[in-house]
Protein backbone atom coordinates (compact mmCIF):
# COMPACT_ATOMS: atom_id res chain seq x y z
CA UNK A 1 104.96 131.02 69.01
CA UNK A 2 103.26 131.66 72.16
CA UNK A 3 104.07 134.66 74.32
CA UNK A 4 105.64 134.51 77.53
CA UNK A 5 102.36 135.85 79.53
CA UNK A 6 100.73 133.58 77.62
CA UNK A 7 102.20 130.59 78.59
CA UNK A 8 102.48 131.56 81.79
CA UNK A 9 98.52 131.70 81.38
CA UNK A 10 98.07 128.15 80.29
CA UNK A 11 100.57 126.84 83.48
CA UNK A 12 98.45 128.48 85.62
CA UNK A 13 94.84 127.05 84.27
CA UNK A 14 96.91 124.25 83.95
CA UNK A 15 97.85 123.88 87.66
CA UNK A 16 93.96 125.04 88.74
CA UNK A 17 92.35 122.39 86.44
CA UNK A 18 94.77 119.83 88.04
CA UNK A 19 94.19 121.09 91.81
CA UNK A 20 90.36 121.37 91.16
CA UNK A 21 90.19 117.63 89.52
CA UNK A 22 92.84 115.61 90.33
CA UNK A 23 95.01 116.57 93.74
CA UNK A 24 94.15 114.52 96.46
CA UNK A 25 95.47 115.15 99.80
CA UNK A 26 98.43 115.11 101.90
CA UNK A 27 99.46 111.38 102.94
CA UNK A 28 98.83 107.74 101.55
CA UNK A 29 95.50 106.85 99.50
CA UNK A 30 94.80 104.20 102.21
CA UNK A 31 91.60 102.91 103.50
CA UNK A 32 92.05 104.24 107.49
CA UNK A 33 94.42 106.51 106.97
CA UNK A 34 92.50 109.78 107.84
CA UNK A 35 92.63 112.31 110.35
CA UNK A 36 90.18 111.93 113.04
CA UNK A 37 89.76 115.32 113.84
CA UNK A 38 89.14 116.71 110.87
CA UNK A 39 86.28 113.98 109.72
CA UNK A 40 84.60 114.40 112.89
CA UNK A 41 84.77 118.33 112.42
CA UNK A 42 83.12 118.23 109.65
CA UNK A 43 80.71 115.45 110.55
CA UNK A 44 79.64 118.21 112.92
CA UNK A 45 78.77 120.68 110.50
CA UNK A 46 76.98 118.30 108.25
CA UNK A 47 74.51 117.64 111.43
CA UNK A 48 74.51 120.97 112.08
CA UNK A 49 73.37 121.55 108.41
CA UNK A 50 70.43 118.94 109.27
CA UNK A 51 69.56 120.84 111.96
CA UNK A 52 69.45 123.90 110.17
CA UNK A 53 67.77 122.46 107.55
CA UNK A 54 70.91 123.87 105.16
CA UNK A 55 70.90 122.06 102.21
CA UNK A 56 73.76 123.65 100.91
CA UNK A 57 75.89 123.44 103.63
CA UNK A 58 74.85 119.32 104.09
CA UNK A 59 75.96 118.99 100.73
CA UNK A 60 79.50 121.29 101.19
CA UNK A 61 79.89 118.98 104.54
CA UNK A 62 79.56 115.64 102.81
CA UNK A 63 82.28 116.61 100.17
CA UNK A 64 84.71 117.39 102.28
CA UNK A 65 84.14 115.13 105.13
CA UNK A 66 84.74 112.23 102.20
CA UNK A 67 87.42 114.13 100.66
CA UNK A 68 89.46 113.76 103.89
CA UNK A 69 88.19 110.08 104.92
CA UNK A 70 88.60 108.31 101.61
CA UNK A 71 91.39 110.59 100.28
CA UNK A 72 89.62 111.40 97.50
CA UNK A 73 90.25 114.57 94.66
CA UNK A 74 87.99 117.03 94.20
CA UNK A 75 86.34 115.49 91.24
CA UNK A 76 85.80 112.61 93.17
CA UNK A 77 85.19 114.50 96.41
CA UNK A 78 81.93 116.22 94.68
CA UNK A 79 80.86 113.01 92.82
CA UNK A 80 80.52 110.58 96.24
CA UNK A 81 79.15 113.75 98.37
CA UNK A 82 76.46 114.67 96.28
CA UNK A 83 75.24 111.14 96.16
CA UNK A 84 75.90 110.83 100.17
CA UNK A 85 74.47 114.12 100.62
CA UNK A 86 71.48 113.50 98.29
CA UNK A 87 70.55 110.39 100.35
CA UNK A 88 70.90 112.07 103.85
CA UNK A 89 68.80 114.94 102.50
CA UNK A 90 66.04 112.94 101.07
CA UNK A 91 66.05 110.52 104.12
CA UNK A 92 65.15 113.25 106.55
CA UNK A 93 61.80 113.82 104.92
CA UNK A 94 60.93 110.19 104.63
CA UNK A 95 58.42 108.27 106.66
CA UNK A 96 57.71 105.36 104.58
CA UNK A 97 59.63 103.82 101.57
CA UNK A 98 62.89 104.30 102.75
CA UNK A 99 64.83 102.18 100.04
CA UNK A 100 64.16 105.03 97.83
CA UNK A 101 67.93 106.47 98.97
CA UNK A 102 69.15 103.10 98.40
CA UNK A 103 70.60 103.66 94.63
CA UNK A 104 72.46 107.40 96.20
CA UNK A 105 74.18 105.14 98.78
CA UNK A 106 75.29 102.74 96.67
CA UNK A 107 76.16 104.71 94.69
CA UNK A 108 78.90 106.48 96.81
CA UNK A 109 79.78 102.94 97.99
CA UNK A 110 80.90 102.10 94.32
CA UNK A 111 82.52 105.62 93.90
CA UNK A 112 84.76 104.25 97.35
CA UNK A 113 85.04 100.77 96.23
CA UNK A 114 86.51 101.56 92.64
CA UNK A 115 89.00 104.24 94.29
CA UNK A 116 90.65 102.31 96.65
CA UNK A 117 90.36 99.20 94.31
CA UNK A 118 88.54 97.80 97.44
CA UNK A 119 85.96 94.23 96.59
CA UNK A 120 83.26 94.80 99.25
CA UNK A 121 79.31 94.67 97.38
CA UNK A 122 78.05 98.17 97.35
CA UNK A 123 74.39 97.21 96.97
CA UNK A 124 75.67 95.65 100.25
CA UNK A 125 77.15 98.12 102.17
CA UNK A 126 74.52 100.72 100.99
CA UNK A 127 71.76 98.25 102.16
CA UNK A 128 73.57 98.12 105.59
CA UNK A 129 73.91 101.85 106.07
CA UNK A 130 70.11 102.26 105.40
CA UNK A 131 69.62 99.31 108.00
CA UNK A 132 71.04 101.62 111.07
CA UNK A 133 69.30 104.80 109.35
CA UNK A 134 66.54 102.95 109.49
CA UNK A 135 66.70 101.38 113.11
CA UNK A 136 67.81 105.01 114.81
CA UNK A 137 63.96 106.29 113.90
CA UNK A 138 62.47 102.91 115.39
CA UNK A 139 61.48 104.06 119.58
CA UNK A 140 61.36 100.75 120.40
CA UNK A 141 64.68 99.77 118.90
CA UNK A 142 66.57 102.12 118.51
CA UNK A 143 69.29 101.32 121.60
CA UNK A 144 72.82 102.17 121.73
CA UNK A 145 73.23 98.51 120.97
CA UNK A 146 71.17 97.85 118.79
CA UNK A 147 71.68 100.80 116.42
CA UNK A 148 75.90 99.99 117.22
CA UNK A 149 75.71 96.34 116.57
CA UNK A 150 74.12 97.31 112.89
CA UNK A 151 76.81 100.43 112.25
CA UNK A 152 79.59 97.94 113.31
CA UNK A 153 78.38 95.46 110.74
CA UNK A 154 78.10 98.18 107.79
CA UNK A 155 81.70 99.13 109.17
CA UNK A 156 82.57 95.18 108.86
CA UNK A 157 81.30 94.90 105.16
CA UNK A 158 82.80 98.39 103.66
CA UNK A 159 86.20 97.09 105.59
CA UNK A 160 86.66 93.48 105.41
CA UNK A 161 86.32 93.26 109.01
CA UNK A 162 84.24 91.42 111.73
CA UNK A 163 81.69 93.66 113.32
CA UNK A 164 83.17 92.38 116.57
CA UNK A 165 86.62 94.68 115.69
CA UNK A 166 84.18 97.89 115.10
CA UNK A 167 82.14 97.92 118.41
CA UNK A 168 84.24 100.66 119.87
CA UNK A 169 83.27 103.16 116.85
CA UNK A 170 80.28 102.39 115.82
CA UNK A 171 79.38 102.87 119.57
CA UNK A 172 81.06 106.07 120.00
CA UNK A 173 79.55 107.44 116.99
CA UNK A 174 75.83 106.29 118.05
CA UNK A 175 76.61 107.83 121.27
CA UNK A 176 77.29 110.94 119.43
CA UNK A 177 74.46 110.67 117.86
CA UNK A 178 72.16 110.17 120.74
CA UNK A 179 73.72 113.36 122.33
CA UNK A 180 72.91 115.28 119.04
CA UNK A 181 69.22 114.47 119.10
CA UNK A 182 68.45 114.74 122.76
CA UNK A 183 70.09 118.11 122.78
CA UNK A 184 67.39 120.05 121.19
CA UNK A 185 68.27 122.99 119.07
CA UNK A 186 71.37 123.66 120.66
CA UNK A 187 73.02 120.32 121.54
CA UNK A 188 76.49 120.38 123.26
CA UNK A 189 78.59 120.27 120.10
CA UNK A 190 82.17 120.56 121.77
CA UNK A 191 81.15 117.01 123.79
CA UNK A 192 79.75 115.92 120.52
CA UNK A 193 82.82 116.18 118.42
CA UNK A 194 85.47 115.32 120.99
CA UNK A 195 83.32 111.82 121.23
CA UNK A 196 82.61 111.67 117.11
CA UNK A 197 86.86 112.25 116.78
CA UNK A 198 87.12 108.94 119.35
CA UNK A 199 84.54 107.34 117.52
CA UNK A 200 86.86 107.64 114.05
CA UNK A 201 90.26 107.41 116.19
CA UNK A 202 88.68 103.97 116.72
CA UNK A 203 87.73 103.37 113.34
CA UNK A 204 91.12 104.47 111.62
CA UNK A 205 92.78 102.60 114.46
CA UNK A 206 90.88 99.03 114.26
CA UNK A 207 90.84 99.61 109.87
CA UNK A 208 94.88 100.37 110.18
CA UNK A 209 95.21 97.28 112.69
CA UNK A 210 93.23 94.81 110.23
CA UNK A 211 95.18 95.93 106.91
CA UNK A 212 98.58 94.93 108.55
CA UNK A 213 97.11 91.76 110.10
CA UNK A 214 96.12 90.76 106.13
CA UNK A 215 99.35 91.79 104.97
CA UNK A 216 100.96 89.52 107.98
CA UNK A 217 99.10 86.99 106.91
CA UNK A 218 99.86 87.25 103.26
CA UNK A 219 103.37 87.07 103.95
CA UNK A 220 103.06 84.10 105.93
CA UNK A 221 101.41 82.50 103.68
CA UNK A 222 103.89 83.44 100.84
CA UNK A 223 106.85 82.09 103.38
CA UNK A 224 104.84 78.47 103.39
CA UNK A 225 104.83 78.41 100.01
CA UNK A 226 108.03 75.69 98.98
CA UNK A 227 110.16 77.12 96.24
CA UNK A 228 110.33 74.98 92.89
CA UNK A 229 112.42 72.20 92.34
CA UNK A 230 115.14 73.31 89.88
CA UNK A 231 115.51 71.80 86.40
């Protein structure tokens, strides 16, 4: 028979191996359903990290930013932000050839798709992402436009949206973005983050907005749908 101290052992590895692996947190595994705030905070530190040229702390930044965004555990927290953060670190280095972080991002695309039992491509989304990467580095067009039109359609595949219903974030967030790179080595953070936690206030807003528009629209649909004759 085990011993009382013992089992009180095994609870407790129990609850850590559950905590560590499978706890997600607070609130409803929804796609949207984030707190601004916090994803923009730590958004921050992950540029900061780039900055610093902090590999470590990019990595740390990327887990829990997507922890927090797509409600993920821990497990699945570390899984998505080592591929995101993989990506982001070899991109910085890259001059040429830049499809070689194409496999990390989609792979963190699938890691989101299968978790929120979502049907966007990921080879798709990831190919979009790389598209604005890609388009920030270009001087002669890299706009606020032009780099927000291609985040806004990258938003509009991962979402099921029109690219038309994620101007507001994707702008916000280039804007941010703009303001991190023309700030030198010491950028104005605080302005940074207030306008990165708009820029996902947007996003959770017009994501939240389009969900209960489908769901509408699904019961709608079900309403129009004439009941069977009976036998």
């Amino acid at each position: 028979m085990f011993r009382p101290a013992r089992l009180i052992t095994i609870l407790i590895l129990t609850l850590v191996i559950y905590a560590a692996f499978f706890a997600t947190p607070v609130g409803v595994r929804a796609e949207g359903n984030f707190d601004p705030d916090a994803v923009a905070a730590q958004e921050v530190e992950i540029w900061k990290a780039e900055k610093g040229h902090s590999d470590f702390s990019l990595y740390l930044g990327a887990i829990v930013m997507l922890r927090e965004q797509e409600r993920y555990s821990w497990f699945r927290a570390v899984q998505a932000g080592f591929y995101l953060g993989r990506a982001m670190n070899t991109f910085i280095d890259l001059h040429t050839r830049y499809e070689r972080v194409l496999p990390d991002l989609e792979d963190a695309a699938q890691i989101q798709k299968d978790w929120m039992h979502a049907t966007f491509d990921p080879a798709a989304v990831a190919r979009a992402q790389l598209n604005w990467w890609v388009t920030r580095r270009m001087p002669n067009l890299n706009s606020v436009d032009s780099v927000s039109q291609l985040m806004a359609e990258e938003y509009g595949l991962r979402y099921h949206l029109g690219a038309d219903r994620m101007m507001a974030a994707a702008t916000l967030r280039t804007q941010a973005l703009d303001e991190r790179d023309e700030g030198g080595i010491d950028p104005p953070w605080p302005t940074i983050s207030k306008r990165l936690a708009e820029s996902y206030r947007a996003l959770s807003t017009a994501i939240q907005l389009g969900r209960r528009r489908a769901e509408m629209a699904d019961l709608v649909a079900g309403d129009s749908v004439p009941a069977a004759n009976p036998k």
